[in-house]
N, C-alpha and C. Protein backbone atom coordinates (compact mmCIF):
# COMPACT_ATOMS: atom_id res chain seq x y z
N UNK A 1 0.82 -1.19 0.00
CA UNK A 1 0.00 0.00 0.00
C UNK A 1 0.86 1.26 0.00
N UNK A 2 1.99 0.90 0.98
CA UNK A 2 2.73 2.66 1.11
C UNK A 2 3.28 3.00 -0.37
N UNK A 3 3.88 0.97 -1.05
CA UNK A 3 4.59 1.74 -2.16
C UNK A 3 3.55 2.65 -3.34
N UNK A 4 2.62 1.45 -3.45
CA UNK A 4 1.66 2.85 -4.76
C UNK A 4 1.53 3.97 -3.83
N UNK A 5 0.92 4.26 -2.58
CA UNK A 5 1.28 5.67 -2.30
C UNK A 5 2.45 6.50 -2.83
N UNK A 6 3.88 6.44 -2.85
CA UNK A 6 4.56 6.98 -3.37
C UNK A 6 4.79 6.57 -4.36
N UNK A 7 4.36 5.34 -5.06
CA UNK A 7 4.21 5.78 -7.02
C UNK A 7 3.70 6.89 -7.21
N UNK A 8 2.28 6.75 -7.05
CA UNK A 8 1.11 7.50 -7.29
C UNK A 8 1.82 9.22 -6.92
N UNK A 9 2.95 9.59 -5.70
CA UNK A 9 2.96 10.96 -5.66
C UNK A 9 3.94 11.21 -6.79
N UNK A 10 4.85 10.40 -7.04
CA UNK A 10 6.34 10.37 -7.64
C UNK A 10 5.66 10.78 -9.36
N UNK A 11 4.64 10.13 -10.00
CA UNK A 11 3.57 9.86 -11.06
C UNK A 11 3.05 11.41 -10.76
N UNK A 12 2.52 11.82 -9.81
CA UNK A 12 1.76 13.38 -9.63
C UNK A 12 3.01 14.31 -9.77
N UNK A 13 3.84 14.10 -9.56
CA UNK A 13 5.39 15.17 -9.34
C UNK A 13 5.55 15.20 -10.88
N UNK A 14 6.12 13.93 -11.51
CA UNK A 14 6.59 14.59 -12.94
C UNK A 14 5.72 15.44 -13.83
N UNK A 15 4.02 14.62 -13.46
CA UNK A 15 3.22 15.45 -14.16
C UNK A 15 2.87 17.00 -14.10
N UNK A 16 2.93 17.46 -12.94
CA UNK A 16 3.65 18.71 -12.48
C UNK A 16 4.63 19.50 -13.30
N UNK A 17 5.55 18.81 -13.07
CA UNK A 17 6.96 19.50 -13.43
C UNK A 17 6.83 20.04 -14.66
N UNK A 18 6.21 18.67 -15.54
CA UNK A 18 6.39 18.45 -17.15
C UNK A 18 5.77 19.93 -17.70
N UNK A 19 4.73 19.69 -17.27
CA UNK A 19 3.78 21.02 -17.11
C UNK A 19 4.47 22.51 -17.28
N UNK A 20 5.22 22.50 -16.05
CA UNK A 20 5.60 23.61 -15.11
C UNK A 20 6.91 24.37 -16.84
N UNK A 21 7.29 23.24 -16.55
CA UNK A 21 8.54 23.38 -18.09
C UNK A 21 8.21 23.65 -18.84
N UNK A 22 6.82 22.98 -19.77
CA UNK A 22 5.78 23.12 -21.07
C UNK A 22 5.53 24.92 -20.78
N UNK A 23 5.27 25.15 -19.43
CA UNK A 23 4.36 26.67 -19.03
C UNK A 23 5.39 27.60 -19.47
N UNK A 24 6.70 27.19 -19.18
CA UNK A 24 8.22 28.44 -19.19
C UNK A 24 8.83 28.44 -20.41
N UNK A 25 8.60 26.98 -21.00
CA UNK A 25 8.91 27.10 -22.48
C UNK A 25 8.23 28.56 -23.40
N UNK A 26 6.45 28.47 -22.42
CA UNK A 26 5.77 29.31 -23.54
C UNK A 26 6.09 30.69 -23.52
N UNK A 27 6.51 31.51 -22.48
CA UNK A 27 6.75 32.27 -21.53
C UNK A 27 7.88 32.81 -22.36
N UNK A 28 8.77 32.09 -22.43
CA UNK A 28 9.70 32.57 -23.57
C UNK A 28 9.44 33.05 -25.13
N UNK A 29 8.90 31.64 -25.42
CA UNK A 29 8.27 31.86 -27.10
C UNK A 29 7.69 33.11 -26.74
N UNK A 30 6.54 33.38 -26.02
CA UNK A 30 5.84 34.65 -25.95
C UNK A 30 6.79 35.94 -26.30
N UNK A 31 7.55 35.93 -25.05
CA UNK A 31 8.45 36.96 -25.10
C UNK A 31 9.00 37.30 -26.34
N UNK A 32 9.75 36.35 -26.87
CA UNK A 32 10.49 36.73 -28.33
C UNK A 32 9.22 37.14 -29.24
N UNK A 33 8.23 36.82 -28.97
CA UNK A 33 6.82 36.75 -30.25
C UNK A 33 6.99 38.63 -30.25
N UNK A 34 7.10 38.92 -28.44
CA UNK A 34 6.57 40.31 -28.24
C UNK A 34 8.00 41.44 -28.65
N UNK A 35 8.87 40.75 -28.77
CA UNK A 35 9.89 41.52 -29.08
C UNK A 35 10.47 41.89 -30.26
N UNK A 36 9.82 40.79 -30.97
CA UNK A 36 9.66 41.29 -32.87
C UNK A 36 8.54 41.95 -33.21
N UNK A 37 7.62 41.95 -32.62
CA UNK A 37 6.80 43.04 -32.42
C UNK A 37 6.93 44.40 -32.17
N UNK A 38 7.98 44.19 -31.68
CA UNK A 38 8.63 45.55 -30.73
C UNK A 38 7.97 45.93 -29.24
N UNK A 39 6.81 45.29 -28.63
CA UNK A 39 6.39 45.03 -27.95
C UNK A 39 7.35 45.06 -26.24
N UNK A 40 8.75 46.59 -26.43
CA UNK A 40 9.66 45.96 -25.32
C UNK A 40 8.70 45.46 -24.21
N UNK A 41 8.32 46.65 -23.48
CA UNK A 41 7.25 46.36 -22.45
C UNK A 41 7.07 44.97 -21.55
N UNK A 42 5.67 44.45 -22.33
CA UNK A 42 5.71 43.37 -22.66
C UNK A 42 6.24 42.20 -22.74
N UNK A 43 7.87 42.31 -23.81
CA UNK A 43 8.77 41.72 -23.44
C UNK A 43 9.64 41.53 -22.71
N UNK A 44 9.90 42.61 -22.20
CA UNK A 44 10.87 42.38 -21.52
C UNK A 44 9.87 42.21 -19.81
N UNK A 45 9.19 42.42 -19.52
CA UNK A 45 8.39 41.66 -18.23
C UNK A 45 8.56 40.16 -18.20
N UNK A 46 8.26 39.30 -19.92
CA UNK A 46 8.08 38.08 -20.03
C UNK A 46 9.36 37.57 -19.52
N UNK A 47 10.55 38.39 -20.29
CA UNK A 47 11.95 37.67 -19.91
C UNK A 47 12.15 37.81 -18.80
N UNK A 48 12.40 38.48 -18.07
CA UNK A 48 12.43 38.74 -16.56
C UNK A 48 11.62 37.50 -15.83
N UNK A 49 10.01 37.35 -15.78
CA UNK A 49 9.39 36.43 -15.65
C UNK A 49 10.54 34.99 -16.17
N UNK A 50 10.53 34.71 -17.04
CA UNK A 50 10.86 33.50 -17.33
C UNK A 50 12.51 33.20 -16.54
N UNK A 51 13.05 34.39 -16.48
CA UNK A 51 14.77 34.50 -15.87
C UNK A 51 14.61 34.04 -14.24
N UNK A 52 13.02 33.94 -13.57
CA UNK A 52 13.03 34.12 -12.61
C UNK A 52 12.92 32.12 -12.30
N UNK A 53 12.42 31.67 -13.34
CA UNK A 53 12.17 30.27 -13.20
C UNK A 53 13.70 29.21 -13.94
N UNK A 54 14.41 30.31 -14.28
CA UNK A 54 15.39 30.12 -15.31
C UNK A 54 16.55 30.97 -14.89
N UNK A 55 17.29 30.77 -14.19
CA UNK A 55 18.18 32.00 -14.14
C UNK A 55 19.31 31.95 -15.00
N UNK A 56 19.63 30.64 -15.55
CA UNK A 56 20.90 30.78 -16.19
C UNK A 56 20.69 30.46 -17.66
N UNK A 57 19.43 31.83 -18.09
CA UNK A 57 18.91 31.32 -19.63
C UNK A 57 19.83 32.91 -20.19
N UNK A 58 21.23 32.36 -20.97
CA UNK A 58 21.89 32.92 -21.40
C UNK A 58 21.16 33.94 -22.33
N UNK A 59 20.10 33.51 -23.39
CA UNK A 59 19.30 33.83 -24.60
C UNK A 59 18.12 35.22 -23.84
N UNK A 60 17.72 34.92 -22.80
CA UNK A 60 17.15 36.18 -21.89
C UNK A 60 17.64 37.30 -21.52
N UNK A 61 18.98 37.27 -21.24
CA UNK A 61 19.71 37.92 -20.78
C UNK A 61 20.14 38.94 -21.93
N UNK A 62 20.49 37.90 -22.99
CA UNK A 62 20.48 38.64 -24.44
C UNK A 62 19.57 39.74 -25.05
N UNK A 63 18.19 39.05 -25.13
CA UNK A 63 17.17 39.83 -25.51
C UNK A 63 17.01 40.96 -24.79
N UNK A 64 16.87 40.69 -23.33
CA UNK A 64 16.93 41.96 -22.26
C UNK A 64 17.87 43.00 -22.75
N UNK A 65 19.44 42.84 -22.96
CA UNK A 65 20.58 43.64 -23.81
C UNK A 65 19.62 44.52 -24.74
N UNK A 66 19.04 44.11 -25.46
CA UNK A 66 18.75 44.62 -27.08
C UNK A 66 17.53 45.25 -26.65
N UNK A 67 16.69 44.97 -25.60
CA UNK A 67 15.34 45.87 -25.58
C UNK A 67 15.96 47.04 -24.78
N UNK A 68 17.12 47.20 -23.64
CA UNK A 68 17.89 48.67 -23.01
C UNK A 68 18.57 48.94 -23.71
N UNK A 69 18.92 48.24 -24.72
CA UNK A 69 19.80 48.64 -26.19
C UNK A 69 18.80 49.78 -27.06
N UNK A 70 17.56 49.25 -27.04
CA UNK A 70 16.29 50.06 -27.91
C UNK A 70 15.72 50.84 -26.50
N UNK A 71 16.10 51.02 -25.55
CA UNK A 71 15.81 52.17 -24.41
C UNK A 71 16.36 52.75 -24.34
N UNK A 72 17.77 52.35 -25.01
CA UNK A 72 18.81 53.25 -24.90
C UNK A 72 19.63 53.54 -23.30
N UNK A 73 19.34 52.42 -22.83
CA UNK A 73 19.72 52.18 -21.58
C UNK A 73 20.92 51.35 -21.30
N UNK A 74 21.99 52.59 -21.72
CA UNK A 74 23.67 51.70 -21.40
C UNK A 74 23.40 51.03 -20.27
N UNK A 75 23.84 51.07 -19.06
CA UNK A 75 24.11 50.52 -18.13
C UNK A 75 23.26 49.11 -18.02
N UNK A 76 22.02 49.12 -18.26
CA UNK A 76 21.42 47.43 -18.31
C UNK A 76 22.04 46.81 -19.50
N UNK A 77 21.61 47.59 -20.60
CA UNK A 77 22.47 46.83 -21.63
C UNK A 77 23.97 46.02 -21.26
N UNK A 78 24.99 47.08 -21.01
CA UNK A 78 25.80 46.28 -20.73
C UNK A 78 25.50 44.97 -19.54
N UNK A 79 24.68 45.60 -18.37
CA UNK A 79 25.16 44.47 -17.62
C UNK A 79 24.20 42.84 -17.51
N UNK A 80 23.20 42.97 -18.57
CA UNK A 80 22.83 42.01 -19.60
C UNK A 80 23.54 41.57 -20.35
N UNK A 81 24.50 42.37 -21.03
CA UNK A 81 25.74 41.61 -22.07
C UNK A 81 27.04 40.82 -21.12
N UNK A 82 27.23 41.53 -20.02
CA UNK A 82 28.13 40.80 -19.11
C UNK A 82 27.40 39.98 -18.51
N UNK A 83 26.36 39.40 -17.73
CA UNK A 83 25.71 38.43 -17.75
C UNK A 83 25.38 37.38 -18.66
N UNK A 84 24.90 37.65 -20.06
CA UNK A 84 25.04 36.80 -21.05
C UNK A 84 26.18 35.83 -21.28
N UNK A 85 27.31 37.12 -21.43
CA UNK A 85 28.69 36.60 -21.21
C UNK A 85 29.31 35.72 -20.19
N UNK A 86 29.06 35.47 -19.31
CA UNK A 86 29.04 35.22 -18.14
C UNK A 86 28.76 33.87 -18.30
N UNK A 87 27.47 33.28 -18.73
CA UNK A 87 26.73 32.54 -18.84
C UNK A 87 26.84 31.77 -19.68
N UNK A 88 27.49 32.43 -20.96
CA UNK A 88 27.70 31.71 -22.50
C UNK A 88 29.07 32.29 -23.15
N UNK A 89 30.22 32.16 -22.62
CA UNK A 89 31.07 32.94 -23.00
C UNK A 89 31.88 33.56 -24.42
N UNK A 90 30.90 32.41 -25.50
CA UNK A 90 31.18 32.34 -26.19
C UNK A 90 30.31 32.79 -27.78
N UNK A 91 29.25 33.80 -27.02
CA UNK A 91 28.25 34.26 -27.58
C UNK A 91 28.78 35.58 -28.42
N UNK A 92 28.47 35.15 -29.39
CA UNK A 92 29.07 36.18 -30.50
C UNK A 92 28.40 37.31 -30.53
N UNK A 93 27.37 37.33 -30.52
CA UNK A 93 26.50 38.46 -30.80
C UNK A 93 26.25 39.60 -29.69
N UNK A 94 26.62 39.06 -28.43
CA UNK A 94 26.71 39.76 -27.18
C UNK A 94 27.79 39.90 -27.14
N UNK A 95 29.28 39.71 -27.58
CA UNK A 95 30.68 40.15 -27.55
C UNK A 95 30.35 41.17 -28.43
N UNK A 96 30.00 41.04 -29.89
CA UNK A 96 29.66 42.29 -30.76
C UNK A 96 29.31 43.28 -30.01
N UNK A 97 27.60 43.37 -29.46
CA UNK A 97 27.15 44.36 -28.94
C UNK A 97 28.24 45.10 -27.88
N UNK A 98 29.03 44.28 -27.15
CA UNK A 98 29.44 45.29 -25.87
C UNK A 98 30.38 45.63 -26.79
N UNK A 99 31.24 45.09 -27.73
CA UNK A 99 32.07 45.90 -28.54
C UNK A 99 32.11 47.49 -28.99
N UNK A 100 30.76 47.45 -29.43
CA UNK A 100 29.86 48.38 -29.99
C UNK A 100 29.82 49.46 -28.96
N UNK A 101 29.26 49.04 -27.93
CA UNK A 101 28.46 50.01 -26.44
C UNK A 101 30.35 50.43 -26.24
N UNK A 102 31.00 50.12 -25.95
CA UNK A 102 32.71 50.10 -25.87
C UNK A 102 32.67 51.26 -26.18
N UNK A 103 33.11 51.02 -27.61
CA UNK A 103 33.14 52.34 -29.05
C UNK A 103 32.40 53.09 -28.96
N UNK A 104 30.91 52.70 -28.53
CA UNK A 104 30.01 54.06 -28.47
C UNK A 104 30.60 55.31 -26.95
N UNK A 105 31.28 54.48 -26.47
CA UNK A 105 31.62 55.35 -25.05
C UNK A 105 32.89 55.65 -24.64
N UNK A 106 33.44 55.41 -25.90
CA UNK A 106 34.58 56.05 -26.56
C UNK A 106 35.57 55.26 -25.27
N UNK A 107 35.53 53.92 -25.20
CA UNK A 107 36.58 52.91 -24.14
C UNK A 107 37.18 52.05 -25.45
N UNK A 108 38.06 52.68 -25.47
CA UNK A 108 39.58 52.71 -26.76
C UNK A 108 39.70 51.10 -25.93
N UNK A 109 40.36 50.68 -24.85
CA UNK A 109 41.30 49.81 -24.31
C UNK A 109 40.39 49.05 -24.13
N UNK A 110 39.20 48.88 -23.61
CA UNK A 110 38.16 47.69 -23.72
C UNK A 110 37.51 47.14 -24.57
N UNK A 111 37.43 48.26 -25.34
CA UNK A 111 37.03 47.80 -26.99
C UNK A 111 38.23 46.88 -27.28
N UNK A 112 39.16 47.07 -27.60
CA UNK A 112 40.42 46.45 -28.24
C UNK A 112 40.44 44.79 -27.05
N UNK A 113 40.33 45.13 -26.22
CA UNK A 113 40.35 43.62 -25.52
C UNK A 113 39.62 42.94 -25.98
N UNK A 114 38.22 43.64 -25.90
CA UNK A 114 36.72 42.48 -26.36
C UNK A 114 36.82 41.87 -27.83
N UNK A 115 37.66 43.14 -28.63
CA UNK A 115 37.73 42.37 -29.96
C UNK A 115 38.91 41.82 -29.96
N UNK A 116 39.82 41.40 -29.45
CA UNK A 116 40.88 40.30 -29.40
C UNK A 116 39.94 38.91 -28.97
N UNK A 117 39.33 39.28 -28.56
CA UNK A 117 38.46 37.69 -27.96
C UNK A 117 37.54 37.27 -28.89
N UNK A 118 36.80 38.47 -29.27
CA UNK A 118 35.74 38.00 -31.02
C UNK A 118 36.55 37.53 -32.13
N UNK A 119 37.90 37.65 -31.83
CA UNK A 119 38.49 37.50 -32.99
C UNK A 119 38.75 36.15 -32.95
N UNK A 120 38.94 35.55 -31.53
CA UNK A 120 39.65 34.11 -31.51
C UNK A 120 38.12 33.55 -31.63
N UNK A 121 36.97 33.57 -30.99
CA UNK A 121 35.56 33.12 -31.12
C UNK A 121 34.73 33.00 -32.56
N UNK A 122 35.05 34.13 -33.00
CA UNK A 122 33.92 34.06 -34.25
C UNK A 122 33.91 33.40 -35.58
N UNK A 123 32.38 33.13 -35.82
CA UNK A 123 32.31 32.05 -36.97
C UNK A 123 31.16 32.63 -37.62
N UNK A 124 30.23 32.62 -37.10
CA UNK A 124 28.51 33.60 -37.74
C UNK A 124 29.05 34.82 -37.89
N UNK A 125 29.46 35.55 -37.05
CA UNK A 125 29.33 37.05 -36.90
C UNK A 125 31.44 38.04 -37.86
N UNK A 126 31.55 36.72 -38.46
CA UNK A 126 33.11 37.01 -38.69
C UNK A 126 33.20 38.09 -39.26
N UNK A 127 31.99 38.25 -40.75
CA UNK A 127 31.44 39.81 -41.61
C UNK A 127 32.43 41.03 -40.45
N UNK A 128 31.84 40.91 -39.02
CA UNK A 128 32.20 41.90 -38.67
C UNK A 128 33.28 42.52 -38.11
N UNK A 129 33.97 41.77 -38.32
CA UNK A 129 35.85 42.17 -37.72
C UNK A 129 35.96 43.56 -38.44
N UNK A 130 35.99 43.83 -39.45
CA UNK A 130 36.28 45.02 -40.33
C UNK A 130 35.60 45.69 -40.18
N UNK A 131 34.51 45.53 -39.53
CA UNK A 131 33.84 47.11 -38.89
C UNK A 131 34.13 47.44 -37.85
N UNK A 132 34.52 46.46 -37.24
CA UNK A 132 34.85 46.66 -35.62
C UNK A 132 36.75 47.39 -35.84
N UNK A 133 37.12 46.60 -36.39
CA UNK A 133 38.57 47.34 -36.78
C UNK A 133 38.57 48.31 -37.35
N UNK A 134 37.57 49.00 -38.00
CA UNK A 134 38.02 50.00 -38.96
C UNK A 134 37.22 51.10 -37.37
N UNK A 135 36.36 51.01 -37.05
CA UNK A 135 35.78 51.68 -35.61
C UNK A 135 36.50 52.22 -34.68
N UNK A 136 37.63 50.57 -33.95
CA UNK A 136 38.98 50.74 -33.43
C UNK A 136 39.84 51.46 -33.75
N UNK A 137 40.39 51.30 -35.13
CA UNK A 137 41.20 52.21 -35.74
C UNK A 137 41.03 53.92 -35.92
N UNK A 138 40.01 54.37 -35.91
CA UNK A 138 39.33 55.59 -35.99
C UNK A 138 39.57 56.51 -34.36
N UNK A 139 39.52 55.49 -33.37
CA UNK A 139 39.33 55.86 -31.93
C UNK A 139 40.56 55.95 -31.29
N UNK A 140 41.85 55.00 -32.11
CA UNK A 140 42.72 55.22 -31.45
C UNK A 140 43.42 56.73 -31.58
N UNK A 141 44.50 56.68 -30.86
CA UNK A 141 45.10 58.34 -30.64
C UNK A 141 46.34 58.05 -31.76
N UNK A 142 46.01 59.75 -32.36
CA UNK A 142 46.59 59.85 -33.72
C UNK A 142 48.17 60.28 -32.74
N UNK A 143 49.17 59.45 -33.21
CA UNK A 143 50.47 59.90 -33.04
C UNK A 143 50.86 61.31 -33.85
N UNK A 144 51.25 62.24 -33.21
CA UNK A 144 51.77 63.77 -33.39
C UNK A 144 53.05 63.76 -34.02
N UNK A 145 52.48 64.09 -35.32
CA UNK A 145 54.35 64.14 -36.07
C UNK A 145 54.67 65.61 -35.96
N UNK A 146 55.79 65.39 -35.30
CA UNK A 146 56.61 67.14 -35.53
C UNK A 146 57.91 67.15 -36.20
């Protein structure tokens, strides 16, 4: 008797769970649905929501980047891209972006680090070495000929 008792809860638990996972899967899809929408709002509540059942969902952390990216909100942005990073170290598209946010904030020496590391990483995003170098190159300090 005790054992089907704990079949029967062990049987109620996965069905639960399965659920619980099926629910956070959607939670996400949603989110991205609302973020090509442009829908930040929206989206970015969902990701947050879903980060909370999920904390080490590298791809959230991302999207979050790109909606304070479209707020124009350096400081989350980056520290969504260093979290991403963090998480996935090897995420091209979030090394790009902080590259970018770098250059946009005129950090000559961090820029140049981050793209020494895109350089050894990249495979999708390779197109962009030559923008990022020609960016770099522009920012560094012009040597004074006399």
């Amino acid at each position: 008797m005790t054992r089907l008792f704990v079949l029967q809860i062990i049987i109620v638990f996965l069905f639960l769970s399965n659920n619980s996972i099926a629910a956070n899967q959607n939670i996400f899809d949603d989110a991205k649905i609302y973020f090509e929408k442009k829908d930040y709002d929206q989206s970015k509540f969902l990701f947050q929501k879903f980060l909370v059942f999920n904390p080490k969902d590298y791809l959230s952390y991302l999207y979050l980047a790109k909606i304070y990216k479209e707020e124009d909100n350096k400081n989350e942005t980056e520290k969504n891209l260093n979290t991403t990073l963090l998480l996935n170290p090897k995420n091209e598209e979030a090394l790009f972006m902080l590259i970018e946010l770098q250059l946009e904030r005129s950090n000559f020496s961090k820029a140049k680090e981050l793209n020494e590391k895109f350089l050894l990483i990249c495979s999708k995003l390779c197109n962009n070495k030559s923008i990022i170098a020609e960016k770099i190159k522009n920012l560094e300090p012009k040597k004074s000929i006399k």
